[in-house]
N, C-alpha and C. Protein backbone atom coordinates (compact mmCIF):
# COMPACT_ATOMS: atom_id res chain seq x y z
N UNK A 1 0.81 -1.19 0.00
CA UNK A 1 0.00 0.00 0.00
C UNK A 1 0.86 1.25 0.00
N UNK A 2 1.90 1.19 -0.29
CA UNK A 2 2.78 2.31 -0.27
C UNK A 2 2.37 3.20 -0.94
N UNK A 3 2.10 2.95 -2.32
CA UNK A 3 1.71 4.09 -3.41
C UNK A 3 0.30 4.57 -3.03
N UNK A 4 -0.78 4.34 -2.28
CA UNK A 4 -1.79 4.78 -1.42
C UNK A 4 -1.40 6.26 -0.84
N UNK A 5 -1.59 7.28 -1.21
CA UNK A 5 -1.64 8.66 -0.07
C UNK A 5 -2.41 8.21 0.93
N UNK A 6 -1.67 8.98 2.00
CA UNK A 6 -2.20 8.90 3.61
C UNK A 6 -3.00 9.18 4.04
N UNK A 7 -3.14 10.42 2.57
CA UNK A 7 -3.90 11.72 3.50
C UNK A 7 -5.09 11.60 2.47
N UNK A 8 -5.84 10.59 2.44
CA UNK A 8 -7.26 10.59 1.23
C UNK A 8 -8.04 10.62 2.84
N UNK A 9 -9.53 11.14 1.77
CA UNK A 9 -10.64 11.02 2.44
C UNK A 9 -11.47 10.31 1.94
N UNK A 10 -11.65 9.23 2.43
CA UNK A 10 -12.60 8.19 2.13
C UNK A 10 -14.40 8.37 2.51
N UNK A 11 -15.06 8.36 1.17
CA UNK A 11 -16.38 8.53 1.50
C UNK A 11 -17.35 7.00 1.63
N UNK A 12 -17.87 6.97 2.37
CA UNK A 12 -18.50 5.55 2.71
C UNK A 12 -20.18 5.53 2.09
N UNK A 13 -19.72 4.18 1.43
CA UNK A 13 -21.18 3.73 0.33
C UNK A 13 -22.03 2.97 1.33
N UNK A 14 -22.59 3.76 2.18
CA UNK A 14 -23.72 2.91 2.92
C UNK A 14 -25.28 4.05 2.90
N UNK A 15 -26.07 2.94 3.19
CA UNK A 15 -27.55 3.65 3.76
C UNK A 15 -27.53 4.62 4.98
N UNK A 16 -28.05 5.92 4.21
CA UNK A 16 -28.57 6.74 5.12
C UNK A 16 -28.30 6.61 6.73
N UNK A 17 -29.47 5.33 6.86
CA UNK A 17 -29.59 4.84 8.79
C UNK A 17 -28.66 3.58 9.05
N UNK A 18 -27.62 3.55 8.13
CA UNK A 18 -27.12 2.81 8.90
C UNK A 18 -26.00 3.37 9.86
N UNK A 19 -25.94 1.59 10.76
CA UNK A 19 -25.65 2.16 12.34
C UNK A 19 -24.65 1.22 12.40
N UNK A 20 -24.51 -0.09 11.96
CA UNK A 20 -23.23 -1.41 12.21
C UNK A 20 -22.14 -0.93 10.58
N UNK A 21 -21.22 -1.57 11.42
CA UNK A 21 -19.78 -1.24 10.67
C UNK A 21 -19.62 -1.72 8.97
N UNK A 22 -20.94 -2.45 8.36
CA UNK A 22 -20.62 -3.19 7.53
C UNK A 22 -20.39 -4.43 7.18
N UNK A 23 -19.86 -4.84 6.26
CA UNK A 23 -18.89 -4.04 5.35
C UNK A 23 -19.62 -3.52 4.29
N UNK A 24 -18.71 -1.63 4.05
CA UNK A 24 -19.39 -0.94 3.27
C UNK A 24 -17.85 -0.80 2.14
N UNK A 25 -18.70 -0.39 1.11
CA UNK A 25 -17.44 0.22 0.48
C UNK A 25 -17.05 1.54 0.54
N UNK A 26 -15.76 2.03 0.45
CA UNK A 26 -15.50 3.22 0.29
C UNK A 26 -14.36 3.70 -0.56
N UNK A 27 -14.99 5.02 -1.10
CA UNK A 27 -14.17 5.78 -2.18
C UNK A 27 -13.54 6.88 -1.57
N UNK A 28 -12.57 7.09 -2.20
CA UNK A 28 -11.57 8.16 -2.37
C UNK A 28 -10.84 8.58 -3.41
N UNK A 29 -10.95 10.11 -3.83
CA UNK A 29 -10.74 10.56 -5.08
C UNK A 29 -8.90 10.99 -4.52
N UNK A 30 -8.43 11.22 -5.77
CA UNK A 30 -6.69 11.37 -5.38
C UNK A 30 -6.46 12.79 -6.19
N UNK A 31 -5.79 13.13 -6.05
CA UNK A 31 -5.07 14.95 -6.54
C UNK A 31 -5.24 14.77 -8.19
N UNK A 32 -6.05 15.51 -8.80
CA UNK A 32 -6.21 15.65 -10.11
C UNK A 32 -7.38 16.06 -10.36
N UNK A 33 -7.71 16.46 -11.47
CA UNK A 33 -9.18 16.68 -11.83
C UNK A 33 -10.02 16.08 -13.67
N UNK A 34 -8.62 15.54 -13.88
CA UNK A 34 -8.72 14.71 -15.32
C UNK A 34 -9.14 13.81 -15.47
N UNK A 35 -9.38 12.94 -16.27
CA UNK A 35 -10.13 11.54 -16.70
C UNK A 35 -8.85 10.47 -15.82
N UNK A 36 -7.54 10.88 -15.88
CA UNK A 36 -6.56 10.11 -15.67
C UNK A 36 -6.53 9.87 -14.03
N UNK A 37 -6.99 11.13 -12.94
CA UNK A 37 -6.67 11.29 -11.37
C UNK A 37 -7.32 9.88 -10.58
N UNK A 38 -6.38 9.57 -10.21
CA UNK A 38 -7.03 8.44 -9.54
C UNK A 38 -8.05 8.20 -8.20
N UNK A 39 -8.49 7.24 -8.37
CA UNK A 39 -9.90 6.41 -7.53
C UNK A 39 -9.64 5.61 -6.75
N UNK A 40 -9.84 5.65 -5.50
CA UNK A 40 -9.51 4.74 -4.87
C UNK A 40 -10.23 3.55 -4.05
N UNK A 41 -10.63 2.25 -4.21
CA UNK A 41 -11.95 1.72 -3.61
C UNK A 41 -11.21 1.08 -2.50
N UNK A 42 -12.24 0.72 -1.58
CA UNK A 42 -11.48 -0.40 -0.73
C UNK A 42 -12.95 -0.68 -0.10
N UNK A 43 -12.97 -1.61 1.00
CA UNK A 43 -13.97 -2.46 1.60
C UNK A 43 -13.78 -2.20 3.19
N UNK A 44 -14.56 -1.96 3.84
CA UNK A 44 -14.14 -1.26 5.51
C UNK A 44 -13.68 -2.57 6.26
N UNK A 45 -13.54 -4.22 5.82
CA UNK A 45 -13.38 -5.55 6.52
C UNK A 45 -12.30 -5.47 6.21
N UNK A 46 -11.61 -4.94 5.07
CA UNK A 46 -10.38 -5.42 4.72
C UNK A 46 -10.18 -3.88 3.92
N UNK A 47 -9.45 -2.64 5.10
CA UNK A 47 -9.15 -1.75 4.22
C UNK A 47 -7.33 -1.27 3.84
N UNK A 48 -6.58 -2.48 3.88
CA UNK A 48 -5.40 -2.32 3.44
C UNK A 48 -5.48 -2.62 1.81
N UNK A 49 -6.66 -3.47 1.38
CA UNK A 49 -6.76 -4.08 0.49
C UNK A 49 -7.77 -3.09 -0.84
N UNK A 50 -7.04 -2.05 -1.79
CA UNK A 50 -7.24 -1.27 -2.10
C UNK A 50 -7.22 -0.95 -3.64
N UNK A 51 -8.07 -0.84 -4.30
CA UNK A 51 -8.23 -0.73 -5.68
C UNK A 51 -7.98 0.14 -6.17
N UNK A 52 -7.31 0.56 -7.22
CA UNK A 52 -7.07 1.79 -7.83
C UNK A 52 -7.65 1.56 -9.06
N UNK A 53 -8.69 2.58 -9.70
CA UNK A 53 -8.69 3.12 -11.18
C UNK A 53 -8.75 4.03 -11.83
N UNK A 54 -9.33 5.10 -12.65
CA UNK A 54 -9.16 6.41 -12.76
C UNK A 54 -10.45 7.43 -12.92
N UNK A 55 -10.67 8.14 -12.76
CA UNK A 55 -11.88 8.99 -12.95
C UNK A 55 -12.61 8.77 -14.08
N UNK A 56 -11.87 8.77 -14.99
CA UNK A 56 -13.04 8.60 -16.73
C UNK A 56 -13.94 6.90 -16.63
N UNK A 57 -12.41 6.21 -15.65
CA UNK A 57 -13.52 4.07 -15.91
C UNK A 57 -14.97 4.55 -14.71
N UNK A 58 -14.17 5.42 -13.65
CA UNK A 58 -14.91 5.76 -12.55
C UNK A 58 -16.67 6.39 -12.97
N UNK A 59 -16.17 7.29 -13.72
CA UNK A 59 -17.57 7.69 -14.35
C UNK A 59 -18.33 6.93 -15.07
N UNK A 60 -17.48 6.09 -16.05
CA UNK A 60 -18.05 5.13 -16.69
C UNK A 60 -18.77 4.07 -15.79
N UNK A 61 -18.53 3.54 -14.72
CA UNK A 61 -19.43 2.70 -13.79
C UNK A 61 -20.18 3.27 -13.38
N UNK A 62 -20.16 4.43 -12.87
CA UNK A 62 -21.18 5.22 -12.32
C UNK A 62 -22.91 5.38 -13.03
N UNK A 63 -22.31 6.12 -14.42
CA UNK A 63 -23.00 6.25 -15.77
C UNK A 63 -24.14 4.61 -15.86
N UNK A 64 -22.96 3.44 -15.86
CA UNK A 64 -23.27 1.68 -15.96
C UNK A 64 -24.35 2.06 -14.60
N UNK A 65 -23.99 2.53 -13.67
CA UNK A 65 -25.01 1.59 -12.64
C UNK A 65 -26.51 2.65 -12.51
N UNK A 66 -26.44 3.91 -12.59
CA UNK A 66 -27.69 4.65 -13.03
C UNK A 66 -28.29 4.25 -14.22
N UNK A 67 -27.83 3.76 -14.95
CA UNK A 67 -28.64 3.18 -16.19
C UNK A 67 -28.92 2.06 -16.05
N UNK A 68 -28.91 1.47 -15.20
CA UNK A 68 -29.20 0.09 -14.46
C UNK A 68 -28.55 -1.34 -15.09
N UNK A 69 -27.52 -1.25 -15.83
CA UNK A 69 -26.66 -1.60 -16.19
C UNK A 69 -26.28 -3.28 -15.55
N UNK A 70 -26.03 -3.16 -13.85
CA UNK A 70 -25.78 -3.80 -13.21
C UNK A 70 -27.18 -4.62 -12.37
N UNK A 71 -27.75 -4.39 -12.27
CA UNK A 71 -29.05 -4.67 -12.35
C UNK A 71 -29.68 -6.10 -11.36
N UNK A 72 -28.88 -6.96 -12.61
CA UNK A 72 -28.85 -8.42 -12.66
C UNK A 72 -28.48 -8.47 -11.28
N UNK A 73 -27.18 -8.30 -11.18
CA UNK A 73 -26.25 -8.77 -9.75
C UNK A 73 -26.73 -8.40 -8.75
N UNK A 74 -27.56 -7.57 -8.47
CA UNK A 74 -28.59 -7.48 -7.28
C UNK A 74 -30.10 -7.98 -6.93
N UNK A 75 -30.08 -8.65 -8.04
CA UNK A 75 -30.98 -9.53 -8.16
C UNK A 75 -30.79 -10.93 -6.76
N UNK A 76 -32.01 -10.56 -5.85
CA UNK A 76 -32.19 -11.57 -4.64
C UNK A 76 -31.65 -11.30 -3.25
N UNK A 77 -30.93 -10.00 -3.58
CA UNK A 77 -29.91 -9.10 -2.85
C UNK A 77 -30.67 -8.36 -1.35
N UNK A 78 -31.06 -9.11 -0.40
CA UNK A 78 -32.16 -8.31 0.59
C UNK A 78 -30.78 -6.99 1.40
């Protein structure tokens, strides 16, 4: 995790009321403002364990999951 900055702020993908620890995911955007600045995901059970991709794939999933894109995979999902 070296190449990880220290100093990100991680925003957490959970519900409104929630109150237990998860596991949620969370993002963090990195110094840039281009298609290229990097993204950072990780999982709050395991947050050494950390994904990097870049703002333009970032939007592009985003774009995928409002268009319901992903859909399927939450299918049965309580």
């Amino acid at each position: 995790m070296d190449d990880i900055p220290p100093n990100l702020t991680w925003e957490r993908a959970a519900p409104p009321d929630a109150t237990d620890h998860g596991p949620w995911i969370e993002i963090a955007f990195g110094e840039g403002e281009d298609g290229d600045a990097p993204v950072y995901i990780r999982e709050t059970s395991a947050p050494d364990n950390v994904i990097t991709t870049n703002r333009h794939k970032w939007g592009a999933f985003v774009l995928g999951v409002q268009a319901g894109e992903f859909d399927h995979f939450a299918e049965g999902v309580q």
